[in-house]
N, C-alpha and C. Protein backbone atom coordinates (compact mmCIF):
# COMPACT_ATOMS: atom_id res chain seq x y z
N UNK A 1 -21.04 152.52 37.24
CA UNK A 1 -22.47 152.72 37.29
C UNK A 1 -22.83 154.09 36.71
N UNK A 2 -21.93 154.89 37.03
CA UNK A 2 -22.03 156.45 36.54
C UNK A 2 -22.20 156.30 34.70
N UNK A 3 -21.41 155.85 34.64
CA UNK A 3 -21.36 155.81 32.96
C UNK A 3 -22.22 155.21 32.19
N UNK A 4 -22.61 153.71 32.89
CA UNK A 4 -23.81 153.13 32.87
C UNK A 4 -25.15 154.17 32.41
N UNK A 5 -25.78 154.62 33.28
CA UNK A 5 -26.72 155.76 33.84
C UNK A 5 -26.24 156.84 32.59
N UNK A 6 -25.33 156.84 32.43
CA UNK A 6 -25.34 158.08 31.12
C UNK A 6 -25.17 157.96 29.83
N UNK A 7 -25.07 156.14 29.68
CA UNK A 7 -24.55 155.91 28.40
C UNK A 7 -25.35 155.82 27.37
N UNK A 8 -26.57 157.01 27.65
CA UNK A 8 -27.59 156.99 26.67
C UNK A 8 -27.13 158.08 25.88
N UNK A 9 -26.30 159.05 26.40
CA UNK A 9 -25.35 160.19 25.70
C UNK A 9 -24.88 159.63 24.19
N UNK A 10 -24.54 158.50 24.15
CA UNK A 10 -23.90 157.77 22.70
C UNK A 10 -25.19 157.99 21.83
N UNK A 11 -26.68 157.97 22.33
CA UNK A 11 -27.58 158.36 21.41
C UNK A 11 -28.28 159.66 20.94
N UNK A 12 -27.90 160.09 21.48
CA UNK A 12 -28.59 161.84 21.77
C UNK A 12 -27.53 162.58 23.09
N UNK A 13 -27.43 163.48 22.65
CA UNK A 13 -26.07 163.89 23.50
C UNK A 13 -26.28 165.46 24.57
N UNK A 14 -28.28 165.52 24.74
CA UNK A 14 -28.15 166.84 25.60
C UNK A 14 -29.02 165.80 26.57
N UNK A 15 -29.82 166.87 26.98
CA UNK A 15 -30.32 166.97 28.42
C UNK A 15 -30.76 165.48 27.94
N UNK A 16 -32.26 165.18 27.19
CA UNK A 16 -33.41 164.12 26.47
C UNK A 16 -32.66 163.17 26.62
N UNK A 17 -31.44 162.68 26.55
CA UNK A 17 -31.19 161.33 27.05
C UNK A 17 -31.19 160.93 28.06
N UNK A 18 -31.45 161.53 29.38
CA UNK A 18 -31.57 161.35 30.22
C UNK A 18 -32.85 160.61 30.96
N UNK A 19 -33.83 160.48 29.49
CA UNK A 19 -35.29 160.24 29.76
C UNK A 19 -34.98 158.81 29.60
N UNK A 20 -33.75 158.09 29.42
CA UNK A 20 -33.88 156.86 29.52
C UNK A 20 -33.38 155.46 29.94
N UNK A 21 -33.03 156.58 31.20
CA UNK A 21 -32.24 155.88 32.63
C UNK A 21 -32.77 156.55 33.60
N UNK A 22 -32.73 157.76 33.50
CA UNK A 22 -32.87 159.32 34.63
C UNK A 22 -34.14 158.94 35.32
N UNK A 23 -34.06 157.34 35.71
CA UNK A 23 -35.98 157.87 36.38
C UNK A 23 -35.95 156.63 37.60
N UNK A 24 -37.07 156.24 38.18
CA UNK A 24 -37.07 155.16 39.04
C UNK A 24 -36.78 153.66 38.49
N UNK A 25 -37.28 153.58 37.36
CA UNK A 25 -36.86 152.36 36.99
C UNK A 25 -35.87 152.14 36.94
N UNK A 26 -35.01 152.95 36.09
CA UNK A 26 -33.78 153.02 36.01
C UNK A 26 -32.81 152.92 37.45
N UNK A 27 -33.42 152.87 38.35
CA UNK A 27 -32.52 152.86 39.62
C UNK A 27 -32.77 151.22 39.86
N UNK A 28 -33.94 150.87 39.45
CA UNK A 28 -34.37 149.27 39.71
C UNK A 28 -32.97 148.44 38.37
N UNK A 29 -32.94 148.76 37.14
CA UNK A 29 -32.75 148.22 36.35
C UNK A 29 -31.00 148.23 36.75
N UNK A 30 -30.00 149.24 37.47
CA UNK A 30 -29.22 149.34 38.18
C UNK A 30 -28.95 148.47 39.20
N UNK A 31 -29.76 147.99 39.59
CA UNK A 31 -29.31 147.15 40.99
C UNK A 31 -29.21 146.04 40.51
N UNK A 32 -30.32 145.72 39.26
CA UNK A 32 -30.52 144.12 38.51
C UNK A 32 -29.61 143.94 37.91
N UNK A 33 -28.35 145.06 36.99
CA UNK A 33 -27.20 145.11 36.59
C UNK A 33 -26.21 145.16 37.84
N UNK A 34 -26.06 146.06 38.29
CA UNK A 34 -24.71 146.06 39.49
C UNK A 34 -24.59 145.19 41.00
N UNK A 35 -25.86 144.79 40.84
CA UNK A 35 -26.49 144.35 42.12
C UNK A 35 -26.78 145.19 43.29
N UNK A 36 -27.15 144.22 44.80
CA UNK A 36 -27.69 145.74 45.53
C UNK A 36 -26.52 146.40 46.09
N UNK A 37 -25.61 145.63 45.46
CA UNK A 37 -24.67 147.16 47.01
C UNK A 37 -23.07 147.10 45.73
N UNK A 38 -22.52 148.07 45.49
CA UNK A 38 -20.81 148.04 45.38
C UNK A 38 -20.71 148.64 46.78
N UNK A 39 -18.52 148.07 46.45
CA UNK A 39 -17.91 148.66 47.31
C UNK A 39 -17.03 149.80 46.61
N UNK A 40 -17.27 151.18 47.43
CA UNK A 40 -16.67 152.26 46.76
C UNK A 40 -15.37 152.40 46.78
N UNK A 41 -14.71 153.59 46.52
CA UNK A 41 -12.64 153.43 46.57
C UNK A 41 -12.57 153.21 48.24
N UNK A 42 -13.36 153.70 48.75
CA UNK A 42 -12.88 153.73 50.44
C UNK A 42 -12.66 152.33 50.81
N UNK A 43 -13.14 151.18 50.09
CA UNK A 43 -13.81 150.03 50.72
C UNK A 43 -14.91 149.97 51.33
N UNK A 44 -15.78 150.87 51.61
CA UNK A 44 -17.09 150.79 51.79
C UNK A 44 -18.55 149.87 50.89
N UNK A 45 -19.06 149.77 51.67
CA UNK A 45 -19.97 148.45 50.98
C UNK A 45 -21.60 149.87 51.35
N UNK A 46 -22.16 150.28 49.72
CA UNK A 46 -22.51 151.22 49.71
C UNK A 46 -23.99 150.13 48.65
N UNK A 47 -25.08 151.14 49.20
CA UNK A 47 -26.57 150.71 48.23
C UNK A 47 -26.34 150.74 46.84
N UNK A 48 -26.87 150.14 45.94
CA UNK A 48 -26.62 150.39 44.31
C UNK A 48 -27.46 151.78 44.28
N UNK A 49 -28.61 151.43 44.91
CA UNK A 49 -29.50 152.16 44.88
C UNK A 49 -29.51 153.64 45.23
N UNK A 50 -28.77 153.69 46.55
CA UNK A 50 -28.43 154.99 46.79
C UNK A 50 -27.30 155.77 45.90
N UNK A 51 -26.48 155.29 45.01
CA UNK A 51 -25.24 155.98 44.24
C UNK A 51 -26.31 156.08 42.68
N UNK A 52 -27.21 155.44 42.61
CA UNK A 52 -28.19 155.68 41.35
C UNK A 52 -28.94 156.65 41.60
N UNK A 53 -29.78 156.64 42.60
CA UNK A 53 -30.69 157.70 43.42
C UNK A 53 -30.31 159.15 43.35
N UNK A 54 -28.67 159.14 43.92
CA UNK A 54 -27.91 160.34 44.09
C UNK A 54 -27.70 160.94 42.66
N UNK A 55 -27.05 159.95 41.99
CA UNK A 55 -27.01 160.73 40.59
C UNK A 55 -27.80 161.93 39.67
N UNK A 56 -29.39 160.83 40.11
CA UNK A 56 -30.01 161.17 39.10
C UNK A 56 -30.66 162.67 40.04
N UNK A 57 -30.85 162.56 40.95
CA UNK A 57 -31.43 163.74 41.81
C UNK A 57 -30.11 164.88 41.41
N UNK A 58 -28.79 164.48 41.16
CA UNK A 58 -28.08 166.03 40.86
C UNK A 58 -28.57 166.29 39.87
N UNK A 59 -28.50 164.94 38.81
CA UNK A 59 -28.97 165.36 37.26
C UNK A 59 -29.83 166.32 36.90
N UNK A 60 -31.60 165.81 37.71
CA UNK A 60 -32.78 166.14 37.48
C UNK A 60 -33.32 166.81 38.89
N UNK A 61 -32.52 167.88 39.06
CA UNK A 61 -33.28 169.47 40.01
C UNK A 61 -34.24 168.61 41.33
N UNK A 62 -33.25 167.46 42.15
CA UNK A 62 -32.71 167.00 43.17
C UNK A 62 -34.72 166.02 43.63
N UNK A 63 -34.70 165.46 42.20
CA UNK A 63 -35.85 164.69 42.37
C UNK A 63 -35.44 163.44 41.71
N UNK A 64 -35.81 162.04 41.73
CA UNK A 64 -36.06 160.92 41.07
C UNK A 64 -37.46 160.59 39.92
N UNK A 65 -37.62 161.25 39.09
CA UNK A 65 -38.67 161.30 38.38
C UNK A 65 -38.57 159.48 37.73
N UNK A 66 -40.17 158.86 37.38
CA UNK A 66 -40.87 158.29 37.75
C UNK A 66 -41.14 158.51 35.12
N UNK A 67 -40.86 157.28 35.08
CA UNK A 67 -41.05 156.94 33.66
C UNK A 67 -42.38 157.89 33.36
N UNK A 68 -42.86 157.56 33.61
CA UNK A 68 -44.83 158.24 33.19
C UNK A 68 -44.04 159.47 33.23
N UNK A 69 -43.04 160.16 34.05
CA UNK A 69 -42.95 161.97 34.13
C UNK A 69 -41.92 162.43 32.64
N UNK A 70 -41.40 161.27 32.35
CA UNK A 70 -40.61 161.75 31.21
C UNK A 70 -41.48 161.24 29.59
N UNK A 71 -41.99 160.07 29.54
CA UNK A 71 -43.02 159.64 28.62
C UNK A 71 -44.05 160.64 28.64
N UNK A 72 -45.34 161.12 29.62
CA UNK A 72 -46.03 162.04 29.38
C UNK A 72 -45.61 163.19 29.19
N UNK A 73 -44.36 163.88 28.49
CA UNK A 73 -43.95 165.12 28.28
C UNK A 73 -43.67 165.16 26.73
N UNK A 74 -43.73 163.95 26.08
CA UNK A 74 -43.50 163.63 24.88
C UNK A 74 -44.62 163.99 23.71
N UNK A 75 -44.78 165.01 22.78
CA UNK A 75 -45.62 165.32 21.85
C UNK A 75 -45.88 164.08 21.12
N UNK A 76 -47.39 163.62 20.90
CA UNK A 76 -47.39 162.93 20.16
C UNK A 76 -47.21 162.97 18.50
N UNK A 77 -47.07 162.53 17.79
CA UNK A 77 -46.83 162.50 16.36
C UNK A 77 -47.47 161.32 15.88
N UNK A 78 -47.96 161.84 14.55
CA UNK A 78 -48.90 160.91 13.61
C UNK A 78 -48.11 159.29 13.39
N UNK A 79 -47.25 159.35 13.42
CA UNK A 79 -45.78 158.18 12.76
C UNK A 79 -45.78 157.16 14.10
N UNK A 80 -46.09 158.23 15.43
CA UNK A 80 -45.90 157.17 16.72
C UNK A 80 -46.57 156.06 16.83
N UNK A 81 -47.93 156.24 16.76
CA UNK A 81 -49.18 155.64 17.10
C UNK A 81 -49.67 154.88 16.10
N UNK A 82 -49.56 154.70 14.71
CA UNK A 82 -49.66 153.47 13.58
C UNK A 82 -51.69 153.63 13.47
N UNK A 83 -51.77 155.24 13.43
CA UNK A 83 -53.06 155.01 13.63
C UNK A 83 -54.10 154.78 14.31
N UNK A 84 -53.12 155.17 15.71
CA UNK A 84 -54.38 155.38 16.54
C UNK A 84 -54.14 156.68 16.91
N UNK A 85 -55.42 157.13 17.70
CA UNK A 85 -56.11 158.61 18.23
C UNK A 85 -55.76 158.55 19.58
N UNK A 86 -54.65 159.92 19.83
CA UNK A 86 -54.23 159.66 21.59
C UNK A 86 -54.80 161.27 21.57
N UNK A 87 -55.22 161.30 23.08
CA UNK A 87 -55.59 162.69 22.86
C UNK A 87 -54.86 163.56 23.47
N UNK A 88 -55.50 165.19 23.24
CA UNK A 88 -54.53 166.15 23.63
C UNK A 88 -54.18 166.24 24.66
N UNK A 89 -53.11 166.39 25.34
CA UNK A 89 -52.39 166.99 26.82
C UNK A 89 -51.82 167.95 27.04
N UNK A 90 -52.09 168.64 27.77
CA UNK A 90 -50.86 169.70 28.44
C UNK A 90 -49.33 168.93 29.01
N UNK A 91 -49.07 170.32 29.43
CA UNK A 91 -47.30 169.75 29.71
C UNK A 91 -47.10 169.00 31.27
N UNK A 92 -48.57 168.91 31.99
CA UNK A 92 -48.69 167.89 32.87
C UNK A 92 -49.16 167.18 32.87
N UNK A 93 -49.69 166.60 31.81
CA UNK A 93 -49.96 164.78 31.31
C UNK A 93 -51.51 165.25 31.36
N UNK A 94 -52.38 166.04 31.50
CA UNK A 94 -53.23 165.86 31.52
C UNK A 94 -54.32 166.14 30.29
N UNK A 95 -55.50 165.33 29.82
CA UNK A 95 -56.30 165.54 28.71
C UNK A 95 -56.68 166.91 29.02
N UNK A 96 -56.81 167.38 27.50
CA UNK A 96 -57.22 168.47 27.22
C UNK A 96 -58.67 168.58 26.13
């Protein structure tokens, strides 16, 4: 599951790949892959959810950030949008 959760590294190899597992969905999309529970080396029968949860909170400064927190941090560019008008934001999602 660990490797899973990081194997966005094969595309971009610093922190920014992390924007595309590193979040809540990604803990949902984890369980729909691993299901809800492994059993760890102990034999323990452990949450998917909680060994996804844990991860990403060491990863990301001991929070589960939430898709909208890594998408609204993203500069827009002319090439993104095919022509449409998004407007300005600061670095907390908000119009400017």
């Amino acid at each position: 599951m660990h490797d899973w959760i990081d194997g966005s590294k094969e595309m971009f190899c610093d922190f920014r790949h992390r924007a595309l597992r590193h979040h809540s969905q990604g803990v949902f999309e984890a369980e729909r892959i691993f299901g809800a529970t492994i059993v760890n080396s102990d034999g323990l029968v452990v949450p998917t959810r909680y060994v996804a949860e844990q991860h990403i909170k060491e990863d990301c400064g001991g929070i589960v950030p939430s898709v909208s927190d890594w998408l609204s941090r993203i500069r827009p560019e002319a090439w993104m949008s095919r022509g449409y008008s998004l407007p300005d934001r600061d670095r907390e999602g908000r119009e400017t």
